[in-house]
N, C-alpha and C. Protein backbone atom coordinates (compact mmCIF):
# COMPACT_ATOMS: atom_id res chain seq x y z
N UNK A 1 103.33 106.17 -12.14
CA UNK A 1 104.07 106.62 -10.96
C UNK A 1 104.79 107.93 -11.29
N UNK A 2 104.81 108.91 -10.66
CA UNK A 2 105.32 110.26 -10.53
C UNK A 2 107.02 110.06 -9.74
N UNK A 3 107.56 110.93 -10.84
CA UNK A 3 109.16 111.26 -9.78
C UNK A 3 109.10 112.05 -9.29
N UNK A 4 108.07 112.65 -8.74
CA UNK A 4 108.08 113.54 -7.80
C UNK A 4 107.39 113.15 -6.04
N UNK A 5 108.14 113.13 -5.39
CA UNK A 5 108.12 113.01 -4.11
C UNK A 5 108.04 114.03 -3.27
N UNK A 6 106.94 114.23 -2.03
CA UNK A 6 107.15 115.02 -1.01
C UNK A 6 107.80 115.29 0.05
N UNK A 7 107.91 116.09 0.33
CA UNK A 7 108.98 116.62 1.42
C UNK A 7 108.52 117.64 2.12
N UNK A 8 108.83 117.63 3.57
CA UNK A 8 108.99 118.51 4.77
C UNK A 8 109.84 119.59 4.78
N UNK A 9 109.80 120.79 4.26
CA UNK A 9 110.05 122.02 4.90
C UNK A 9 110.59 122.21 6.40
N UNK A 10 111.97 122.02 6.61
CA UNK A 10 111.67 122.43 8.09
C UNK A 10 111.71 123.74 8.45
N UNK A 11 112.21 124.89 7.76
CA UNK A 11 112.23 126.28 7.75
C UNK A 11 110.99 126.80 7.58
N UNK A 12 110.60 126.69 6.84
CA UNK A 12 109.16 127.33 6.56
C UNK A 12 107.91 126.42 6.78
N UNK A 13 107.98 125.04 7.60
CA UNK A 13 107.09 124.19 8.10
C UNK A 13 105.82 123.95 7.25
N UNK A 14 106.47 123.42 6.05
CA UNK A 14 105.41 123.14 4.57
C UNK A 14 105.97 122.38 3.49
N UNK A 15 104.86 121.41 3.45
CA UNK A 15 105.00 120.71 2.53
C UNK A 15 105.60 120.94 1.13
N UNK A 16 106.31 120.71 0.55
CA UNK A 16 107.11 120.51 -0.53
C UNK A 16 107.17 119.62 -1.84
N UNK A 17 106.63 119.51 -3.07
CA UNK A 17 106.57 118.40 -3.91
C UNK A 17 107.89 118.97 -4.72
N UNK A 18 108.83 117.66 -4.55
CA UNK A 18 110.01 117.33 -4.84
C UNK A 18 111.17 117.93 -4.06
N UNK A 19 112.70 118.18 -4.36
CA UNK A 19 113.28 118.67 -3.47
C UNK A 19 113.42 119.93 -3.97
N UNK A 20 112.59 120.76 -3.56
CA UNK A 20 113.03 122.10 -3.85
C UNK A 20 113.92 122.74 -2.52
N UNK A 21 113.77 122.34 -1.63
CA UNK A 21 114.77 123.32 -0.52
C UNK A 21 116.68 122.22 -0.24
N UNK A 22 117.64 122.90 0.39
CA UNK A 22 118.55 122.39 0.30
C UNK A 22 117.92 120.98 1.51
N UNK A 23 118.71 120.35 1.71
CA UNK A 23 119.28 119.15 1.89
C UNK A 23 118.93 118.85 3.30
N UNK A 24 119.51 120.23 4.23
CA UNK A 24 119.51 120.27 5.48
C UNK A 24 117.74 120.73 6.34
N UNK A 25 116.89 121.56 4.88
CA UNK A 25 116.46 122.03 5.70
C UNK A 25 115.15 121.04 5.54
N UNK A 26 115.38 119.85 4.81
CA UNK A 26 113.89 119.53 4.44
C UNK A 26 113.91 117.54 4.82
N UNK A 27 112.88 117.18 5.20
CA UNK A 27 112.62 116.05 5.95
C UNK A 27 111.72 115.13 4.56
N UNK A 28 112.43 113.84 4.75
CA UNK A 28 111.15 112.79 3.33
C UNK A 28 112.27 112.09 2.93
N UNK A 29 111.98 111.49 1.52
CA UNK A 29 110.63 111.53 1.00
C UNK A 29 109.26 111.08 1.56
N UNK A 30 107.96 111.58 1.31
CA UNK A 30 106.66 110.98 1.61
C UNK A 30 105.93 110.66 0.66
N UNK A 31 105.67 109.67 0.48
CA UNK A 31 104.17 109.30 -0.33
C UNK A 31 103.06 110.37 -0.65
N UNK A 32 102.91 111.24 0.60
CA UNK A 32 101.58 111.75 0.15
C UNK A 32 101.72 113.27 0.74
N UNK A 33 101.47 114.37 0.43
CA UNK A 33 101.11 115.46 0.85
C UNK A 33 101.01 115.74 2.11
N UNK A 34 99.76 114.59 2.90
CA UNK A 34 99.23 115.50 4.18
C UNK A 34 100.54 114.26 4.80
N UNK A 35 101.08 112.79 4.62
CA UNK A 35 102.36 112.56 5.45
C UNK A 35 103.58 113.65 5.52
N UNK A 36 103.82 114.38 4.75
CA UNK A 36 104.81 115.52 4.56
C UNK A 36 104.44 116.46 5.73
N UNK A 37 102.79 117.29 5.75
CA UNK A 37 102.37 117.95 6.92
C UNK A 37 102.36 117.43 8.03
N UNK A 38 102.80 115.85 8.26
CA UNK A 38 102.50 115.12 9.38
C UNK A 38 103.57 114.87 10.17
N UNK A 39 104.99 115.08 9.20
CA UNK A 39 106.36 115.03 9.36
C UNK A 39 107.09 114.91 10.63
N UNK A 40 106.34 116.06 10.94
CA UNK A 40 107.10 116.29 12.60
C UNK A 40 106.17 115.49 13.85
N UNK A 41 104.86 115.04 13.31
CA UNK A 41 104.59 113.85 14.47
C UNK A 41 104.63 112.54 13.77
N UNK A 42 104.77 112.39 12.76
CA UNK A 42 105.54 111.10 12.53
C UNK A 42 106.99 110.73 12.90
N UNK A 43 107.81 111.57 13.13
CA UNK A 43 109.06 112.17 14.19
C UNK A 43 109.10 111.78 15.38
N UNK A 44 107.73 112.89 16.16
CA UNK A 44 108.16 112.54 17.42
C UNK A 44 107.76 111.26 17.96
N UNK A 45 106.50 110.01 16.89
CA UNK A 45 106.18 108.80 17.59
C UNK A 45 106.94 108.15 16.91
N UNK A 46 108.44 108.14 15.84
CA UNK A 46 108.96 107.01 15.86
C UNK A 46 110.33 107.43 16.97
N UNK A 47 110.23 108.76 17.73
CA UNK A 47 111.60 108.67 18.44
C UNK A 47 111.48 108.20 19.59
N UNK A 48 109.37 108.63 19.88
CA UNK A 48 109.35 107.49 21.16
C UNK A 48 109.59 106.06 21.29
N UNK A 49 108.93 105.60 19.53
CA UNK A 49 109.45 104.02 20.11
C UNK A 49 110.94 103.42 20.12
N UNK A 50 111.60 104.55 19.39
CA UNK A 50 113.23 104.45 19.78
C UNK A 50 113.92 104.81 20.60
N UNK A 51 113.27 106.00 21.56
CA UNK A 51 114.02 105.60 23.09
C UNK A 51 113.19 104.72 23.64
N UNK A 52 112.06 104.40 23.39
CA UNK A 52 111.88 102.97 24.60
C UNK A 52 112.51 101.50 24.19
N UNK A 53 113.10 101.53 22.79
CA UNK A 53 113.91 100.32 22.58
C UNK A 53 115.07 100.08 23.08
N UNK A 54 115.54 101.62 23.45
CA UNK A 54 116.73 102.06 23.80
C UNK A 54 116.71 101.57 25.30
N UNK A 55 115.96 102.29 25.90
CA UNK A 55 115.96 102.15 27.47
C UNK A 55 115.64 100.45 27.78
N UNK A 56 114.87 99.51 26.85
CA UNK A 56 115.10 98.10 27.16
C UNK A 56 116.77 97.78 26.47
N UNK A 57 117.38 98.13 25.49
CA UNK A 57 118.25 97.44 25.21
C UNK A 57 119.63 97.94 26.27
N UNK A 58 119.52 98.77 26.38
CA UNK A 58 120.28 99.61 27.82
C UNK A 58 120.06 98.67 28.58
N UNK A 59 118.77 98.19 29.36
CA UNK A 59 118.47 97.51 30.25
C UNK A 59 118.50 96.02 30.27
N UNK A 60 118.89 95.77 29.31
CA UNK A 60 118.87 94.48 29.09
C UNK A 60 120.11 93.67 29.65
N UNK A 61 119.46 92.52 30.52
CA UNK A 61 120.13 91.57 31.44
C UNK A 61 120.59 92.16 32.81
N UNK A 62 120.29 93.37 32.79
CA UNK A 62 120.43 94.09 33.72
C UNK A 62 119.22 93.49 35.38
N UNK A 63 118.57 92.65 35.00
CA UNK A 63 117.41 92.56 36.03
C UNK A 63 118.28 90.65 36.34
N UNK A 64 118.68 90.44 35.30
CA UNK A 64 118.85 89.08 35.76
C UNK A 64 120.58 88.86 36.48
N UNK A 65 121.48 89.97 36.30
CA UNK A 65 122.72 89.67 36.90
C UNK A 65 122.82 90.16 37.95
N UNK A 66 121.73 91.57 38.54
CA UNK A 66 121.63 91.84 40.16
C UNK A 66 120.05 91.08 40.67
N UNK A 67 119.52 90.38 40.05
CA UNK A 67 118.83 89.61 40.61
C UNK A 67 119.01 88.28 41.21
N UNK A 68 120.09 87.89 40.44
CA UNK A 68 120.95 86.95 40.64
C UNK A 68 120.20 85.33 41.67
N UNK A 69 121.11 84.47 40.93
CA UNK A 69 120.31 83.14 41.34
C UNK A 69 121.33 82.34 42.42
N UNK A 70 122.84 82.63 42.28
CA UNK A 70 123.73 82.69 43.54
C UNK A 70 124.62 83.41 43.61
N UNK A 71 124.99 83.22 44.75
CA UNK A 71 125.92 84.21 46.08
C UNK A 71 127.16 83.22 45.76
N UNK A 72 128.25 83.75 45.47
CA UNK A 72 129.66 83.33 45.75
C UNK A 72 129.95 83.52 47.05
């Protein structure tokens, strides 16, 4: 096993083995090279499935207290 890990570049949008850039500008660790190049759509499909967890947990019980089963 290698201590060296990859990383996302977000300034210069490139892969990185180990942390060579500061802190802020770089995304990881990754397993592998081309997950590092993949960075930013491995991004944007885990933020979709976290606003749609969002928008059910937001929504949640929300269908059953104005759906309601009685009238006072």
């Amino acid at each position: 096993m290698t201590d060296k890990e990859w990383y996302f570049n977000t300034v210069t949008e490139q892969p990185e083995l180990g942390k060579l850039s500061p802190i802020g500008q770089r995304m990881g660790p990754y397993k592998t090279r081309q997950d590092a190049i993949d960075a930013w759509k491995i991004a944007k499909e885990r933020n979709t499935v976290w606003d749609e967890q969002t928008r059910e947990w937001d929504g949640w019980g929300s269908g059953s207290a104005s759906g309601g089963g009685s009238a006072a």
